[in-house]
C-alpha atoms as a PDB file:
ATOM      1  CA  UNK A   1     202.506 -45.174  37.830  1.00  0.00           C
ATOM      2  CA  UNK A   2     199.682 -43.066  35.679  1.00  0.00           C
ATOM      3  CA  UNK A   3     198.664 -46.209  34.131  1.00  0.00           C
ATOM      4  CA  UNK A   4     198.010 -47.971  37.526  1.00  0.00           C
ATOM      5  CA  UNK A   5     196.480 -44.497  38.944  1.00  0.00           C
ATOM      6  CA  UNK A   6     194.080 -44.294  35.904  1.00  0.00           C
ATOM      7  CA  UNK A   7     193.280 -48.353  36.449  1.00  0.00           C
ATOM      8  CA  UNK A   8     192.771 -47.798  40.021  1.00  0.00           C
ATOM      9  CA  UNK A   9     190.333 -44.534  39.255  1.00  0.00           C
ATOM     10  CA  UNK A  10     188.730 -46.580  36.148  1.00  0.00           C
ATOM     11  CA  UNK A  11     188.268 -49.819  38.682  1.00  0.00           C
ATOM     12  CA  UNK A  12     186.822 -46.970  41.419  1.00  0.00           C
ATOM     13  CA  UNK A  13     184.083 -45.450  38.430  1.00  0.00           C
ATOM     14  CA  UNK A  14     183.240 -48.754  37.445  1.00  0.00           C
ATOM     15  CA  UNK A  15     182.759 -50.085  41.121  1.00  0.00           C
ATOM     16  CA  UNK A  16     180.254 -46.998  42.002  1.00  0.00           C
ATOM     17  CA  UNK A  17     178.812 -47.851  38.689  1.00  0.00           C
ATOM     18  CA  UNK A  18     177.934 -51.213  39.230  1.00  0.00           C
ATOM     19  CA  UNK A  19     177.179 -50.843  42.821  1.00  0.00           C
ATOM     20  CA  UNK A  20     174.659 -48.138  41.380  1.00  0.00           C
ATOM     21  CA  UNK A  21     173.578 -51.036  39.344  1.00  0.00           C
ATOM     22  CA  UNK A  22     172.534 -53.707  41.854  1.00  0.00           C
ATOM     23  CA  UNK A  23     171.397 -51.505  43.992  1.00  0.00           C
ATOM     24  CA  UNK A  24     168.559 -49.891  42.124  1.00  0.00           C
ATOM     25  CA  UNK A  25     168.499 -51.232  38.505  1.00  0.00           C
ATOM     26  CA  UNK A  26     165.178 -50.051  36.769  1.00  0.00           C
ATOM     27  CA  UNK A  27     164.406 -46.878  39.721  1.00  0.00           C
ATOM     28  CA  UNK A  28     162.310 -49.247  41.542  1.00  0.00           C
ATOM     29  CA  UNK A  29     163.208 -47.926  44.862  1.00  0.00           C
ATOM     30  CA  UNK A  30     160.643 -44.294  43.980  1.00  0.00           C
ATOM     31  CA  UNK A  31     158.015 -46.760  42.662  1.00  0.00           C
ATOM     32  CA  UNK A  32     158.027 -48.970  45.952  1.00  0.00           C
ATOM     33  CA  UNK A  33     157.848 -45.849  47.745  1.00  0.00           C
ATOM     34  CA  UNK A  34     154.860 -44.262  45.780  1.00  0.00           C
ATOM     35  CA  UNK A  35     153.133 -47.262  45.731  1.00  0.00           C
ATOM     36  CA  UNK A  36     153.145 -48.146  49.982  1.00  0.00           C
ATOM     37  CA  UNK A  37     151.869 -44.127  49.813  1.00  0.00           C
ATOM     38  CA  UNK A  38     149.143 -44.902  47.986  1.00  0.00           C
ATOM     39  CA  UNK A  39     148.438 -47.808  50.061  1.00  0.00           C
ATOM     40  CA  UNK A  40     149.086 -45.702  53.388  1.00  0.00           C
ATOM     41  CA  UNK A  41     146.683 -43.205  51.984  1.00  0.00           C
ATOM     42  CA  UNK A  42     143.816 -46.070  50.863  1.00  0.00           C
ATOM     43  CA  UNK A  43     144.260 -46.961  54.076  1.00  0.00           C
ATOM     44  CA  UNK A  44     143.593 -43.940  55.767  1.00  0.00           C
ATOM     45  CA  UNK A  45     140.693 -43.137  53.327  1.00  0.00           C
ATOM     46  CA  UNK A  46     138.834 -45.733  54.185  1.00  0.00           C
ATOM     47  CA  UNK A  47     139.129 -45.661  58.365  1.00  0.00           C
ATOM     48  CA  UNK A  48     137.804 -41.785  57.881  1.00  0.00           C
ATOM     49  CA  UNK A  49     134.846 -43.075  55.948  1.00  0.00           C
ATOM     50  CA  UNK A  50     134.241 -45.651  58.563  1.00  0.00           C
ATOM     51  CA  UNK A  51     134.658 -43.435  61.347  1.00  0.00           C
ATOM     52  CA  UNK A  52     132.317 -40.775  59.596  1.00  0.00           C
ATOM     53  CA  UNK A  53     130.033 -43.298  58.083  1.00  0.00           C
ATOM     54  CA  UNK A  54     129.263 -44.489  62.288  1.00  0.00           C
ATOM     55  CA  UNK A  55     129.200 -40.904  63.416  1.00  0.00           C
ATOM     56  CA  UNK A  56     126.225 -40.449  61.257  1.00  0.00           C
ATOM     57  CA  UNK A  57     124.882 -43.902  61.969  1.00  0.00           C
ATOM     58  CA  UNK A  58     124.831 -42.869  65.578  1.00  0.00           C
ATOM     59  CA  UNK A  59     123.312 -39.343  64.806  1.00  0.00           C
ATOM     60  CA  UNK A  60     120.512 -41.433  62.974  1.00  0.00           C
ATOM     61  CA  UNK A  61     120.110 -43.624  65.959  1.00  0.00           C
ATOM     62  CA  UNK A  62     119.799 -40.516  68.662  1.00  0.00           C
ATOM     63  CA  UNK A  63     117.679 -38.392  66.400  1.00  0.00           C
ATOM     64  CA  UNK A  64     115.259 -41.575  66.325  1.00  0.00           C
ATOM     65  CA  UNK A  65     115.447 -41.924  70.368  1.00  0.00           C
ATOM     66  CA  UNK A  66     114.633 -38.202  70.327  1.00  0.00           C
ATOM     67  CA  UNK A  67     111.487 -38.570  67.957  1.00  0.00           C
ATOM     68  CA  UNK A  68     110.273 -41.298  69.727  1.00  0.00           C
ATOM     69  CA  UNK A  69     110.887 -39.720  73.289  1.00  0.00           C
ATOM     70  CA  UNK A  70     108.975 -36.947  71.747  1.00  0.00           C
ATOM     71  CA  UNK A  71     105.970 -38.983  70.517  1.00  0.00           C
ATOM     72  CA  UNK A  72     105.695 -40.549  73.685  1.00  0.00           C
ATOM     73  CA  UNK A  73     105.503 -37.136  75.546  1.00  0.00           C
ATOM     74  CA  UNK A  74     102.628 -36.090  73.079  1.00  0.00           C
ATOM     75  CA  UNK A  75     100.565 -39.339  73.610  1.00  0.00           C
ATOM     76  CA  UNK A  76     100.637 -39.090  77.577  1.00  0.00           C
ATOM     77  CA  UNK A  77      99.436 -35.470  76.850  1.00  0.00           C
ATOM     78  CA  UNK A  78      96.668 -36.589  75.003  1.00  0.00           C
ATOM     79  CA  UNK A  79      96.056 -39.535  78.040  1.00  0.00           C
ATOM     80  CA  UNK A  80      96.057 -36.679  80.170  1.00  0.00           C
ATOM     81  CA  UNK A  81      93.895 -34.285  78.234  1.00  0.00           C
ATOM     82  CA  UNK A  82      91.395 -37.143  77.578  1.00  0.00           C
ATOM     83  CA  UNK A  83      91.166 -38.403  81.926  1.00  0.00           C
ATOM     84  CA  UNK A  84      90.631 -34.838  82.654  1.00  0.00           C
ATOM     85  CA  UNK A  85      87.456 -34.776  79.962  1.00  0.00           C
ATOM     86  CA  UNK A  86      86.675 -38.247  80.974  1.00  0.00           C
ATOM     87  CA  UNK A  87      86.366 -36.829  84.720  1.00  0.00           C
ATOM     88  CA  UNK A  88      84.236 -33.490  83.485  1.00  0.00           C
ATOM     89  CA  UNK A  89      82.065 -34.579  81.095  1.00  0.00           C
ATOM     90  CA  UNK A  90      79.688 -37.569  81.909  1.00  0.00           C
ATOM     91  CA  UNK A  91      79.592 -39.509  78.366  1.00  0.00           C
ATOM     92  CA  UNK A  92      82.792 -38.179  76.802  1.00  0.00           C
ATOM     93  CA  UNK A  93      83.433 -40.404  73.908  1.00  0.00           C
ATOM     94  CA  UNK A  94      86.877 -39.264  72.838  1.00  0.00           C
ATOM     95  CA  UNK A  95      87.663 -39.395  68.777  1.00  0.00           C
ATOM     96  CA  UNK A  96      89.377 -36.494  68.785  1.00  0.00           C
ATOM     97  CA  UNK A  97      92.428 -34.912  68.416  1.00  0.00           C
ATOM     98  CA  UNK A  98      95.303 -31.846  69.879  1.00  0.00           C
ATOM     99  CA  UNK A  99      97.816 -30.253  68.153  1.00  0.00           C
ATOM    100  CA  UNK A 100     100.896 -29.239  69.800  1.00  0.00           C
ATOM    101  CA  UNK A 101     103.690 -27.397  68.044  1.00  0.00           C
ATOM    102  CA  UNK A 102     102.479 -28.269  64.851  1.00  0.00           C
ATOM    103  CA  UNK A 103     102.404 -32.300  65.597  1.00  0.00           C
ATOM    104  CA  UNK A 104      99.150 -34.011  66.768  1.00  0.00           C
ATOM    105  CA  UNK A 105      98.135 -36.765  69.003  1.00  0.00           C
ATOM    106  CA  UNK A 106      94.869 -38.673  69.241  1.00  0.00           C
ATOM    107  CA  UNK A 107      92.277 -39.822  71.939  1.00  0.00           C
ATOM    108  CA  UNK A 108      90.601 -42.284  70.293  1.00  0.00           C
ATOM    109  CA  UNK A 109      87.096 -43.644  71.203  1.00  0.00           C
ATOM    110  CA  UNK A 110      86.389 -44.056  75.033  1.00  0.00           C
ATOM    111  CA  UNK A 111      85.611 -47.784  75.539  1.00  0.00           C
ATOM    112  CA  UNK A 112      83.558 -49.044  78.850  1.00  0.00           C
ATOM    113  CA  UNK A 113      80.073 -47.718  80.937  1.00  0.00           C
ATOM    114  CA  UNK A 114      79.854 -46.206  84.038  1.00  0.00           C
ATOM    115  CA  UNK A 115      82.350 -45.962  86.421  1.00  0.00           C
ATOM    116  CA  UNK A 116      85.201 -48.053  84.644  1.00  0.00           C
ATOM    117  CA  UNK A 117      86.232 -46.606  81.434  1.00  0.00           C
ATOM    118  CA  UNK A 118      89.663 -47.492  78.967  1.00  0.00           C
ATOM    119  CA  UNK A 119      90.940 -44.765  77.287  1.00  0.00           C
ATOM    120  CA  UNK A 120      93.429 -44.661  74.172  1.00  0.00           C
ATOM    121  CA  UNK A 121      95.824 -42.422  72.900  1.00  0.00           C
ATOM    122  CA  UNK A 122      98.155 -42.452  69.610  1.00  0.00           C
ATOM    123  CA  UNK A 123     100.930 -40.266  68.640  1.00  0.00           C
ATOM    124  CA  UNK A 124     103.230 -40.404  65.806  1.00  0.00           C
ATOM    125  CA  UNK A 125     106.385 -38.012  65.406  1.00  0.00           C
ATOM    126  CA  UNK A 126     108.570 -38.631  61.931  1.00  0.00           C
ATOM    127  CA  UNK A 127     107.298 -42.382  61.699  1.00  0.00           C
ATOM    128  CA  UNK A 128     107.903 -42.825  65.728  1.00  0.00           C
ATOM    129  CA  UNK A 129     104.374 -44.227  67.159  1.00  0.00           C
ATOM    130  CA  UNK A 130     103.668 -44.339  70.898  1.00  0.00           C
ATOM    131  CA  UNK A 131     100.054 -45.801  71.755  1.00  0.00           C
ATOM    132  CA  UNK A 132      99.235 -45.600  75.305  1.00  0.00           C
ATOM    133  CA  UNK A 133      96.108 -47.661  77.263  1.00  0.00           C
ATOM    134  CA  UNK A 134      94.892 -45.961  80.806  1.00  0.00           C
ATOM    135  CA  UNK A 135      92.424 -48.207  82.533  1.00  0.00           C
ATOM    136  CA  UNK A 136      90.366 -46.116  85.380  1.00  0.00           C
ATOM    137  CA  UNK A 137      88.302 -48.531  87.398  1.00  0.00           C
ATOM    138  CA  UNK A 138      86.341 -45.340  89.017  1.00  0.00           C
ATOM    139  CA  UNK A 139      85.793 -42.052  88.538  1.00  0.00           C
ATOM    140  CA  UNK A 140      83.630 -40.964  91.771  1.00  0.00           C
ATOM    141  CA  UNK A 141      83.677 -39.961  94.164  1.00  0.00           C
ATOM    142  CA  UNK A 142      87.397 -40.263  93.851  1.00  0.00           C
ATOM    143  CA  UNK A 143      89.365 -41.034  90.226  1.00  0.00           C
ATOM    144  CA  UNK A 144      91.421 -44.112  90.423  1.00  0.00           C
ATOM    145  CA  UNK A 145      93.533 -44.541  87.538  1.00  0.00           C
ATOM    146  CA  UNK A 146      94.241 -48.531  87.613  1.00  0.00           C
ATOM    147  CA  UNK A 147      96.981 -48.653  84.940  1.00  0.00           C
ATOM    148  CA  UNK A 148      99.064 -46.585  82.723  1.00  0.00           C
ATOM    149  CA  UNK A 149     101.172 -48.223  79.832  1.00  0.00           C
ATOM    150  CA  UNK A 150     102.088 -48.389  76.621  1.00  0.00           C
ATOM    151  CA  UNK A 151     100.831 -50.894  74.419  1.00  0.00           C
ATOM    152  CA  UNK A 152     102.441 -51.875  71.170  1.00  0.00           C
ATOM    153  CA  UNK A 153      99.017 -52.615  69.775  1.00  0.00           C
ATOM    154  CA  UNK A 154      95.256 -51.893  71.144  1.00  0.00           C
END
């Protein structure tokens, strides 16, 4: 009865042992672990990136609209600056220029005789340029500003 209770506990070590075995053999079940971490982690790495990478992308991209928005502003200052010297001084001639909070904008040279005059204005902000044409078909008795736009090019 020992013998067979010493087989059977012998068979029982040897089962466990070679269940052990099969089961994990060379400890590959921690390295298949650590490796899908590092993979999860890659993973979530580079969507971060991404994600912060097109955060600043869009900062970029507003801080532009802003500069241009604000170069813009400054050249229909200057539009308005130069009709108001067009209306006041007889032979204004613009080539000049105003400063405003440390950033400039330009009336550049009055073109047309008489009552009809076409006056241009530039502004640039951090490499954001804004050029804007007024056309006034008469300036007395009454001013009559025939058009206002922006031009890509004069």
């Amino acid at each position: 009865m020992a013998t067979l209770n010493k087989q059977i506990t012998t068979d029982k070590t040897d089962l466990y042992k070679s269940v052990a075995i099969r089961k994990n053999p060379r400890g590959e079940a921690g390295f298949i672990a650590l490796i899908s971490m590092l993979i999860i982690g890659a993973l979530v790495l580079v969507v971060s990136v991404g994600v912060s990478l097109r955060s600043l992308g869009e900062a970029d991209v507003s801080s532009g609209k802003e500069m241009a928005h604000r170069a813009l502003a400054l050249a229909n200052l200057c539009a308005e600056a130069g009709l108001m010297k067009v209306i006041s001084i007889l032979n204004y001639a613009g080539g000049e220029s105003i400063i405003v909070d440390g950033e400039s904008c330009d009336i550049l040279a009055v073109e047309g005789s008489g009552n009809s005059k076409t006056l241009k204005t530039e502004s640039t902000v951090s490499g954001y340029t804004r050029k804007l044409k007024v056309s006034i078909s008469q300036i007395s008795p009454a001013v009559t500003v025939s058009g206002w736009e922006e031009v890509a090019d004069f």
